[in-house]
PDB file of N, CA and C in Angstrom:
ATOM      1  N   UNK A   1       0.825  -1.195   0.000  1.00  0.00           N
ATOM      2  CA  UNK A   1       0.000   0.000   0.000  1.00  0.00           C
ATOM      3  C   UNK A   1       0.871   1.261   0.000  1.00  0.00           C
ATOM      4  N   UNK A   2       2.179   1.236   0.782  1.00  0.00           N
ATOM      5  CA  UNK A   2       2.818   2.590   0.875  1.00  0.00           C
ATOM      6  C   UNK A   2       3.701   3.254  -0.298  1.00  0.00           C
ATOM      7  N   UNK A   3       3.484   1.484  -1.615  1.00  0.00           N
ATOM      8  CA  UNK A   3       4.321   2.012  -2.502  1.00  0.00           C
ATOM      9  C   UNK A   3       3.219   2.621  -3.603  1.00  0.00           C
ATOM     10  N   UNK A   4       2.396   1.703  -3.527  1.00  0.00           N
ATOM     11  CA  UNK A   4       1.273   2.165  -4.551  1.00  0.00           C
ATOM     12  C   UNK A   4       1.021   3.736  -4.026  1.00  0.00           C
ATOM     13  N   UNK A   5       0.743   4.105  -2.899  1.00  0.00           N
ATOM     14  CA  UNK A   5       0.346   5.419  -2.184  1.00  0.00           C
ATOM     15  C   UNK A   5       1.292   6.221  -3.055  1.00  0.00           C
ATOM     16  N   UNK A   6       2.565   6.182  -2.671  1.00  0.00           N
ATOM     17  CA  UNK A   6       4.073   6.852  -3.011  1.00  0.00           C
ATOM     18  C   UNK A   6       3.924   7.089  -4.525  1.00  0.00           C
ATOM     19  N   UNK A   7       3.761   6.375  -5.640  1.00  0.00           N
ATOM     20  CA  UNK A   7       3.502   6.146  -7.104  1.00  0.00           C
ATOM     21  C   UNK A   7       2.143   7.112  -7.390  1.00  0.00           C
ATOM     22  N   UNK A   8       1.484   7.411  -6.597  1.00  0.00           N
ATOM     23  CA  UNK A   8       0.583   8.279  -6.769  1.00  0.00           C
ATOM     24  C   UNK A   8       0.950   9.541  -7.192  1.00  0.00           C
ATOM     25  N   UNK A   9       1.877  10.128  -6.838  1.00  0.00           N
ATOM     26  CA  UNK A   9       1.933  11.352  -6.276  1.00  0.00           C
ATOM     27  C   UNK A   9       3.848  11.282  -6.796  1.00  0.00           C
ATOM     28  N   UNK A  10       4.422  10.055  -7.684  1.00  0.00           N
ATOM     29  CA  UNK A  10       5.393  10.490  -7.894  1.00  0.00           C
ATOM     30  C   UNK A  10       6.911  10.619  -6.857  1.00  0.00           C
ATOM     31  N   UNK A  11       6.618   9.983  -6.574  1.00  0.00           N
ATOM     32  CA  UNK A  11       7.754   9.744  -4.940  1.00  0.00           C
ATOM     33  C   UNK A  11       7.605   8.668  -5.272  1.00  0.00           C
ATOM     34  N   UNK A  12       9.590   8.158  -4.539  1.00  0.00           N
ATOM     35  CA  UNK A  12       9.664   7.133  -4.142  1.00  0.00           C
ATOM     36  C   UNK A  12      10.190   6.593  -2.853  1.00  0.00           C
ATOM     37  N   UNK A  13      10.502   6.233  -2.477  1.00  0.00           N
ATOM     38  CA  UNK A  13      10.863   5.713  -1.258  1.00  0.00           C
ATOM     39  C   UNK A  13      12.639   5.297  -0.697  1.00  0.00           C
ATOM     40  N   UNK A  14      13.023   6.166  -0.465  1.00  0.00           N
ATOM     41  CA  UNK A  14      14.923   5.346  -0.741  1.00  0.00           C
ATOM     42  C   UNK A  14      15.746   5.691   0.730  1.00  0.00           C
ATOM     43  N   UNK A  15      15.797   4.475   0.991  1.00  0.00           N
ATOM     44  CA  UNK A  15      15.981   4.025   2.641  1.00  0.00           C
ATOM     45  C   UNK A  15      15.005   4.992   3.447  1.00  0.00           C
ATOM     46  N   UNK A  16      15.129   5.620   4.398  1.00  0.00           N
ATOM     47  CA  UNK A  16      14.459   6.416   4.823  1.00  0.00           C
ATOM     48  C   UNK A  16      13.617   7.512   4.541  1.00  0.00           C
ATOM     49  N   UNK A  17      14.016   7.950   3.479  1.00  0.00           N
ATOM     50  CA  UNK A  17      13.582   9.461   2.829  1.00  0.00           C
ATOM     51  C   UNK A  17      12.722   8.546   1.684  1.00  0.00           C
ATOM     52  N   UNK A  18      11.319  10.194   1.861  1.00  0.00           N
ATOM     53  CA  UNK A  18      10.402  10.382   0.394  1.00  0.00           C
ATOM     54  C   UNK A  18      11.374  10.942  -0.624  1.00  0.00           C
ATOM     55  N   UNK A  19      11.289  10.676  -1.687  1.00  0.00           N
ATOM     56  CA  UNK A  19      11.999  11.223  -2.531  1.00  0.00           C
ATOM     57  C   UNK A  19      11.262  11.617  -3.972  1.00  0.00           C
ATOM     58  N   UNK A  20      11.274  12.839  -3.931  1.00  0.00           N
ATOM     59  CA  UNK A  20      10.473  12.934  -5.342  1.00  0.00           C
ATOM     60  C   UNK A  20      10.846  13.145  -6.517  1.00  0.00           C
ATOM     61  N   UNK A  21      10.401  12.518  -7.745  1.00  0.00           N
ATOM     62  CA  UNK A  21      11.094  12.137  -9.291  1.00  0.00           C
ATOM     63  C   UNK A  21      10.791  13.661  -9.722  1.00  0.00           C
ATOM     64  N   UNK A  22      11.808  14.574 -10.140  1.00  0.00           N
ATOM     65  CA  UNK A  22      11.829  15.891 -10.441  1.00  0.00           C
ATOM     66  C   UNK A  22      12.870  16.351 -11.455  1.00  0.00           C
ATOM     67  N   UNK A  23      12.564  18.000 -11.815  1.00  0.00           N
ATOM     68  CA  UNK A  23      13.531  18.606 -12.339  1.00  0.00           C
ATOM     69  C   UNK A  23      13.133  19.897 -12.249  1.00  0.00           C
ATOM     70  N   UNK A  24      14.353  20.726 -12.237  1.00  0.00           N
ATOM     71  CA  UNK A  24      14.302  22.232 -12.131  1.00  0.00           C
ATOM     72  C   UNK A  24      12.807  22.730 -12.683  1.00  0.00           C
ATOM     73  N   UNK A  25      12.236  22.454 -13.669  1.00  0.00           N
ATOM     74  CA  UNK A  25      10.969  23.161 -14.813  1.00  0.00           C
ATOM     75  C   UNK A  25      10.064  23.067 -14.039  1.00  0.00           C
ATOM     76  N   UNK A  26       9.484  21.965 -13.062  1.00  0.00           N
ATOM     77  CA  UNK A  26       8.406  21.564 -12.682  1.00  0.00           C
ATOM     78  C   UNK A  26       8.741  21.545 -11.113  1.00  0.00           C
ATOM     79  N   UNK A  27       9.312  21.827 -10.233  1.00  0.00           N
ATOM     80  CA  UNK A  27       9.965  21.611  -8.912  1.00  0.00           C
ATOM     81  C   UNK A  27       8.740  22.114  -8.001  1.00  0.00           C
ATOM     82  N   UNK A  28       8.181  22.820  -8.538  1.00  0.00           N
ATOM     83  CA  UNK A  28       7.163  23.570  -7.518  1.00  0.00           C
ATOM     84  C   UNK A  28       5.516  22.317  -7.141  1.00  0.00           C
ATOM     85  N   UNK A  29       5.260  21.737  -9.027  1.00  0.00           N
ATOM     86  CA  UNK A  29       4.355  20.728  -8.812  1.00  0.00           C
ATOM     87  C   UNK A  29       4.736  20.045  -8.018  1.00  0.00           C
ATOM     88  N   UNK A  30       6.012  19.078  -7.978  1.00  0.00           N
ATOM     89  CA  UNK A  30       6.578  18.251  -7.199  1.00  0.00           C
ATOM     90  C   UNK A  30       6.680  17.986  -5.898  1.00  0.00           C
ATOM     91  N   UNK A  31       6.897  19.607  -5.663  1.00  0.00           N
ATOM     92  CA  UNK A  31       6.974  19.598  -4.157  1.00  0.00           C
ATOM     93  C   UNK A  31       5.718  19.393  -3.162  1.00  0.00           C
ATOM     94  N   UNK A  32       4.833  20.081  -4.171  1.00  0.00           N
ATOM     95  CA  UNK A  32       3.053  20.076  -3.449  1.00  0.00           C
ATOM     96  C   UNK A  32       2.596  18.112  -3.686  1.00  0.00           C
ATOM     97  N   UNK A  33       3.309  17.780  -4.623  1.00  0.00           N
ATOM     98  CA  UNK A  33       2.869  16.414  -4.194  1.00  0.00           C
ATOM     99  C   UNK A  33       4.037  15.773  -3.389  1.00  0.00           C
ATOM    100  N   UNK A  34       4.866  15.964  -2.972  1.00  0.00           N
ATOM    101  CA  UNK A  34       5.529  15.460  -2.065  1.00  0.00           C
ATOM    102  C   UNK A  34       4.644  15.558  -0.768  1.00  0.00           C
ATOM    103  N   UNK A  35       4.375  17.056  -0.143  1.00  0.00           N
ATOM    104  CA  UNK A  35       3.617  17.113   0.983  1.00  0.00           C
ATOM    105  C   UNK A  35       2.259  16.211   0.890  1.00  0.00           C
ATOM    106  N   UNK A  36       1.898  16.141   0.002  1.00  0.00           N
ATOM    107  CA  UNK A  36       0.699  15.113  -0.233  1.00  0.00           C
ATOM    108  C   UNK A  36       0.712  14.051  -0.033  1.00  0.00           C
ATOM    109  N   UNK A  37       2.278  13.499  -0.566  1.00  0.00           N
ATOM    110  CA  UNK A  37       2.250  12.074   0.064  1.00  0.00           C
ATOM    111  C   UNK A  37       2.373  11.776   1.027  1.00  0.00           C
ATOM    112  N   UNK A  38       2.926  12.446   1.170  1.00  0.00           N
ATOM    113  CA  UNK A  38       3.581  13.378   3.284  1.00  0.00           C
ATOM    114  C   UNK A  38       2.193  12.588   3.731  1.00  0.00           C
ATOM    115  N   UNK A  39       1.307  13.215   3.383  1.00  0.00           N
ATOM    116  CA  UNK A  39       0.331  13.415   4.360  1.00  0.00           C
ATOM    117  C   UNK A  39      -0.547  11.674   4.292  1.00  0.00           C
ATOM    118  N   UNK A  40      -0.558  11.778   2.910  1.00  0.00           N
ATOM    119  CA  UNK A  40      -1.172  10.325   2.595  1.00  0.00           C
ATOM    120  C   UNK A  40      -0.690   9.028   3.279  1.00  0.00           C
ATOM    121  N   UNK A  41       0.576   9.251   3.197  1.00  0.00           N
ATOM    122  CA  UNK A  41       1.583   8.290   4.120  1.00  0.00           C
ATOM    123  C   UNK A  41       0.829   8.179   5.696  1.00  0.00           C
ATOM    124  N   UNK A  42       0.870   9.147   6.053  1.00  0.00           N
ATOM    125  CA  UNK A  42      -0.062   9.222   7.706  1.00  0.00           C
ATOM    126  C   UNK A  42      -1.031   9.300   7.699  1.00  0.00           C
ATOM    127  N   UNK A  43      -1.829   9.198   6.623  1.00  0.00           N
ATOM    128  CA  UNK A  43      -3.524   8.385   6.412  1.00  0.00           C
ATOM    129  C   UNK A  43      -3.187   6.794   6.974  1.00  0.00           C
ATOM    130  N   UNK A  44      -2.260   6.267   6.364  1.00  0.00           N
ATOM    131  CA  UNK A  44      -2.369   4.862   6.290  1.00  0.00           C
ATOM    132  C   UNK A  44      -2.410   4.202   7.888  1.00  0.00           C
ATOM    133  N   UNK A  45      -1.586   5.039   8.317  1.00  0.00           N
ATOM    134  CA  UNK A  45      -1.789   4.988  10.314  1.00  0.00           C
ATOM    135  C   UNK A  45      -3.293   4.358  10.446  1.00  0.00           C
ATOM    136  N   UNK A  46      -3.998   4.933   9.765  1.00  0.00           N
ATOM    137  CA  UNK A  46      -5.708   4.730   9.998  1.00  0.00           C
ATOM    138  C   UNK A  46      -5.832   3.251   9.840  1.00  0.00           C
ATOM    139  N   UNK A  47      -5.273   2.789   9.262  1.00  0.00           N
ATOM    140  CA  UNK A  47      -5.711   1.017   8.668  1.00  0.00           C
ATOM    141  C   UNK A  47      -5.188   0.286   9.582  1.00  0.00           C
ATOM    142  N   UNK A  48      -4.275   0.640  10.509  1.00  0.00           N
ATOM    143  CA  UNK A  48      -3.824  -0.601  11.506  1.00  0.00           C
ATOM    144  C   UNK A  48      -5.302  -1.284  11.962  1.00  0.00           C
ATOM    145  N   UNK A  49      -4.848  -2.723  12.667  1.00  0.00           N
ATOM    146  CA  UNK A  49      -6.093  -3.295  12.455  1.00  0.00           C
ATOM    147  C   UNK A  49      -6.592  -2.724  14.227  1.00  0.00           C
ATOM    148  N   UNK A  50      -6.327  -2.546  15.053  1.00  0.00           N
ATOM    149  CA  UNK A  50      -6.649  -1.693  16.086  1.00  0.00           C
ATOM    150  C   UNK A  50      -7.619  -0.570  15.603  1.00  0.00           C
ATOM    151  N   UNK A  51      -7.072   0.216  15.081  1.00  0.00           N
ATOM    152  CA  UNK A  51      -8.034   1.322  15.095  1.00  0.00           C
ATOM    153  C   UNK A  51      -9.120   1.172  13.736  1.00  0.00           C
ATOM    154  N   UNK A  52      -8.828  -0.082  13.264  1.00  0.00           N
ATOM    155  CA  UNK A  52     -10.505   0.081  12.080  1.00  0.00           C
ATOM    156  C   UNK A  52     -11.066  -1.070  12.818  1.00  0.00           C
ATOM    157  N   UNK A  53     -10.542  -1.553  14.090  1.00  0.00           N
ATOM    158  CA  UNK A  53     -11.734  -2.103  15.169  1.00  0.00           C
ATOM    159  C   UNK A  53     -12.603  -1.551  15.890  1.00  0.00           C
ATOM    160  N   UNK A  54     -11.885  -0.402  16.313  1.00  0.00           N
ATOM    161  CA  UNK A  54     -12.569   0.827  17.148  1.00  0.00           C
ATOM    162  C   UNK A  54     -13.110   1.160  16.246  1.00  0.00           C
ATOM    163  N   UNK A  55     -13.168   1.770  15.177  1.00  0.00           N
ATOM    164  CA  UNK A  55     -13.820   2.800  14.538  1.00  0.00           C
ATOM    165  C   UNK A  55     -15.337   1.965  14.095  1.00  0.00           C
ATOM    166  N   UNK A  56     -15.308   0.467  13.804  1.00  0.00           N
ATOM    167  CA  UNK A  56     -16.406  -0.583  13.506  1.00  0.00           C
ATOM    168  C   UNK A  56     -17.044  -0.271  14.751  1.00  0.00           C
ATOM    169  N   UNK A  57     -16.530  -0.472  15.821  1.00  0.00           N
ATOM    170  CA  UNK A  57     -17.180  -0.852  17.317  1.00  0.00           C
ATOM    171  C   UNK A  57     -17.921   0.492  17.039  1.00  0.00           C
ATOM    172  N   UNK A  58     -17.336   1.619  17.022  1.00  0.00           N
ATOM    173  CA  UNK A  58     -18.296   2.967  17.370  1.00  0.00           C
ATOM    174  C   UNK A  58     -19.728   2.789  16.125  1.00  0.00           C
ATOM    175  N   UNK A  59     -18.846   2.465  14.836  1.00  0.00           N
ATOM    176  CA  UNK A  59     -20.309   2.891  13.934  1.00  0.00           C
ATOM    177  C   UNK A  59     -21.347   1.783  14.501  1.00  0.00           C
ATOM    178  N   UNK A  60     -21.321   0.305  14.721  1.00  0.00           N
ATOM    179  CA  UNK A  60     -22.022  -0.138  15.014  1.00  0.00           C
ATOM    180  C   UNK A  60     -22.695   0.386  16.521  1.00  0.00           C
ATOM    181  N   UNK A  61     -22.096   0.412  17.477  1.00  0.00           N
ATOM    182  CA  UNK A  61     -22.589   1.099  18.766  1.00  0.00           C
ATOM    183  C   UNK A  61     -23.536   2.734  17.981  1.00  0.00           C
ATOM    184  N   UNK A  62     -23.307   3.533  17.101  1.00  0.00           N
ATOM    185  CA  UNK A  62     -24.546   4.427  16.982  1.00  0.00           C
ATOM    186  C   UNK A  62     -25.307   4.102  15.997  1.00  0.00           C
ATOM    187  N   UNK A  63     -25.126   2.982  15.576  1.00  0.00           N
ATOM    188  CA  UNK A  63     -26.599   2.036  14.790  1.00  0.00           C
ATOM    189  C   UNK A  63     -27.157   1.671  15.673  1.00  0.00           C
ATOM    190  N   UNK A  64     -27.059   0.909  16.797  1.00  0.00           N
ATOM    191  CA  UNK A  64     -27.891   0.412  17.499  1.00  0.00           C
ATOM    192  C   UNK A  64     -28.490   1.272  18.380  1.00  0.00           C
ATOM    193  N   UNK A  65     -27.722   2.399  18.634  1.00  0.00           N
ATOM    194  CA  UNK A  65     -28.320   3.480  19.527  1.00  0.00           C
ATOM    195  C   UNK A  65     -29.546   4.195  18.873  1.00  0.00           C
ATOM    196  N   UNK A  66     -29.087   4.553  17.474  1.00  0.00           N
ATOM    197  CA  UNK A  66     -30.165   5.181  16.719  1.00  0.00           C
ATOM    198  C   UNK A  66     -31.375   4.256  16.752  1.00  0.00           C
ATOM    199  N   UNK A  67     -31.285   2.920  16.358  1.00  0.00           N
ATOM    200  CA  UNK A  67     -32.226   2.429  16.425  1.00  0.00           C
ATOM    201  C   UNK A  67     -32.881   1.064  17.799  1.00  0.00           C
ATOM    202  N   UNK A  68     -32.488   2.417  18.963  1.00  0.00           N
ATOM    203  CA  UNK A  68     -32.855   1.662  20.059  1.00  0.00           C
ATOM    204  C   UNK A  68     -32.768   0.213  20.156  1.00  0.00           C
ATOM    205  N   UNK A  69     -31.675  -0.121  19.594  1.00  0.00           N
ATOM    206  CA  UNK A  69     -31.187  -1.812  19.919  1.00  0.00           C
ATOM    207  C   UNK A  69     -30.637  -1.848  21.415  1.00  0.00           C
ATOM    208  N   UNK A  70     -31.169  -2.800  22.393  1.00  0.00           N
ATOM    209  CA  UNK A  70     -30.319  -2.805  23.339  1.00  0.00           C
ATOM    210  C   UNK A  70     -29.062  -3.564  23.471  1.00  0.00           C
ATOM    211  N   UNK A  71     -28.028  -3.708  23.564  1.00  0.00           N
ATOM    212  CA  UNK A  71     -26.880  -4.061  23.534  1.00  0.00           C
ATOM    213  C   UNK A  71     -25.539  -4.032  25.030  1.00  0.00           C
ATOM    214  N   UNK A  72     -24.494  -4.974  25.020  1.00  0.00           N
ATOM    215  CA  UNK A  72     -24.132  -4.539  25.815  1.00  0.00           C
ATOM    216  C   UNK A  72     -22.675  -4.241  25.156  1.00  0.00           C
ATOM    217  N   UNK A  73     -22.136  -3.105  25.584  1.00  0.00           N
ATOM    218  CA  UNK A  73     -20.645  -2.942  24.491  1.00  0.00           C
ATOM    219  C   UNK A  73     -19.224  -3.546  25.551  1.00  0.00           C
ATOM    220  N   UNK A  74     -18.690  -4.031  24.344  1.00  0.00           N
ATOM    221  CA  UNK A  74     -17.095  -4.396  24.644  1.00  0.00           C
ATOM    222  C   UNK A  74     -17.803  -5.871  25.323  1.00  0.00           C
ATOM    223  N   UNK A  75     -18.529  -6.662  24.995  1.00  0.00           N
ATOM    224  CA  UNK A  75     -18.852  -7.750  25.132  1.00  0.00           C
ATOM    225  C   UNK A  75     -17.949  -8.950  24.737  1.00  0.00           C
ATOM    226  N   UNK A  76     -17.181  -9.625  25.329  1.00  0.00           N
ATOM    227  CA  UNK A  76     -16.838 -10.884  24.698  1.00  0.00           C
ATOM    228  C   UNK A  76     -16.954 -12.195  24.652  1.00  0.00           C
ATOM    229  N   UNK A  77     -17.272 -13.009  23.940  1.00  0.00           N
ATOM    230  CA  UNK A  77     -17.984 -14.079  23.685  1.00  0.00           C
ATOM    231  C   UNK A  77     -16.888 -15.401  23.405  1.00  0.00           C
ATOM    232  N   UNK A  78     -16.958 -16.694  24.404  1.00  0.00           N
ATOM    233  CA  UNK A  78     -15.751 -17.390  23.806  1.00  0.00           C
ATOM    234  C   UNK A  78     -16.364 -18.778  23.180  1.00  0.00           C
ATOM    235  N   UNK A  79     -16.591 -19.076  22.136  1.00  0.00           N
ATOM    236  CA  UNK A  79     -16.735 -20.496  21.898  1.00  0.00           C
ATOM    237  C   UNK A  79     -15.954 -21.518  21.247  1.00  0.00           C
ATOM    238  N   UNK A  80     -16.318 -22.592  20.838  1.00  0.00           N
ATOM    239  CA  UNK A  80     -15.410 -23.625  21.186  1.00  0.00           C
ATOM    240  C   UNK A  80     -14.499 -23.676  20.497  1.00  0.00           C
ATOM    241  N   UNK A  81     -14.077 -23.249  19.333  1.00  0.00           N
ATOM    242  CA  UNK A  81     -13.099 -23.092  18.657  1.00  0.00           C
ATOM    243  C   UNK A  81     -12.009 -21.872  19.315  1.00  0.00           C
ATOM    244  N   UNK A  82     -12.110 -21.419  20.694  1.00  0.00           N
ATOM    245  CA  UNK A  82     -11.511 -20.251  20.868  1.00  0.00           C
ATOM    246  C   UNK A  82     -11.944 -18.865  20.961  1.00  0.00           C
TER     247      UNK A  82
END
């Protein structure tokens, strides 16, 4: 995902550093997609599987709220497989 992300926007990736595919004529486009990937790069933070658990738990917790489901949250359930 971080390379496809990176290929978006023209960057690549080389050891540590974004690096963006450039030249003097165009340096200014370049740079605005560098910060872009910048930023896109720390979108991806969002996908750890932790926090698109939480974020499920909440939308479902205000579905059921909206529609007066009673529920109990952070419930866990063990059956036989574990």
């Amino acid at each position: 995902m971080l390379e496809t992300t990176l290929n978006e926007f023209g960057v690549r990736l080389d050891s540590d550093a974004l690096v963006p595919r450039t030249s003097a004529s165009n340096f200014a486009v370049h740079k605005h997609n560098l910060v872009q990937a910048m930023l896109a790069v720390n979108n991806l933070f969002y996908l750890v599987a932790p926090t698109v658990a939480s974020l499920f738990l909440e939308d479902v917790a205000l579905w059921l709220d909206r529609n007066e489901v009673r529920y109990i949250p952070k419930i866990k359930l063990t059956w036989e497989s574990g």
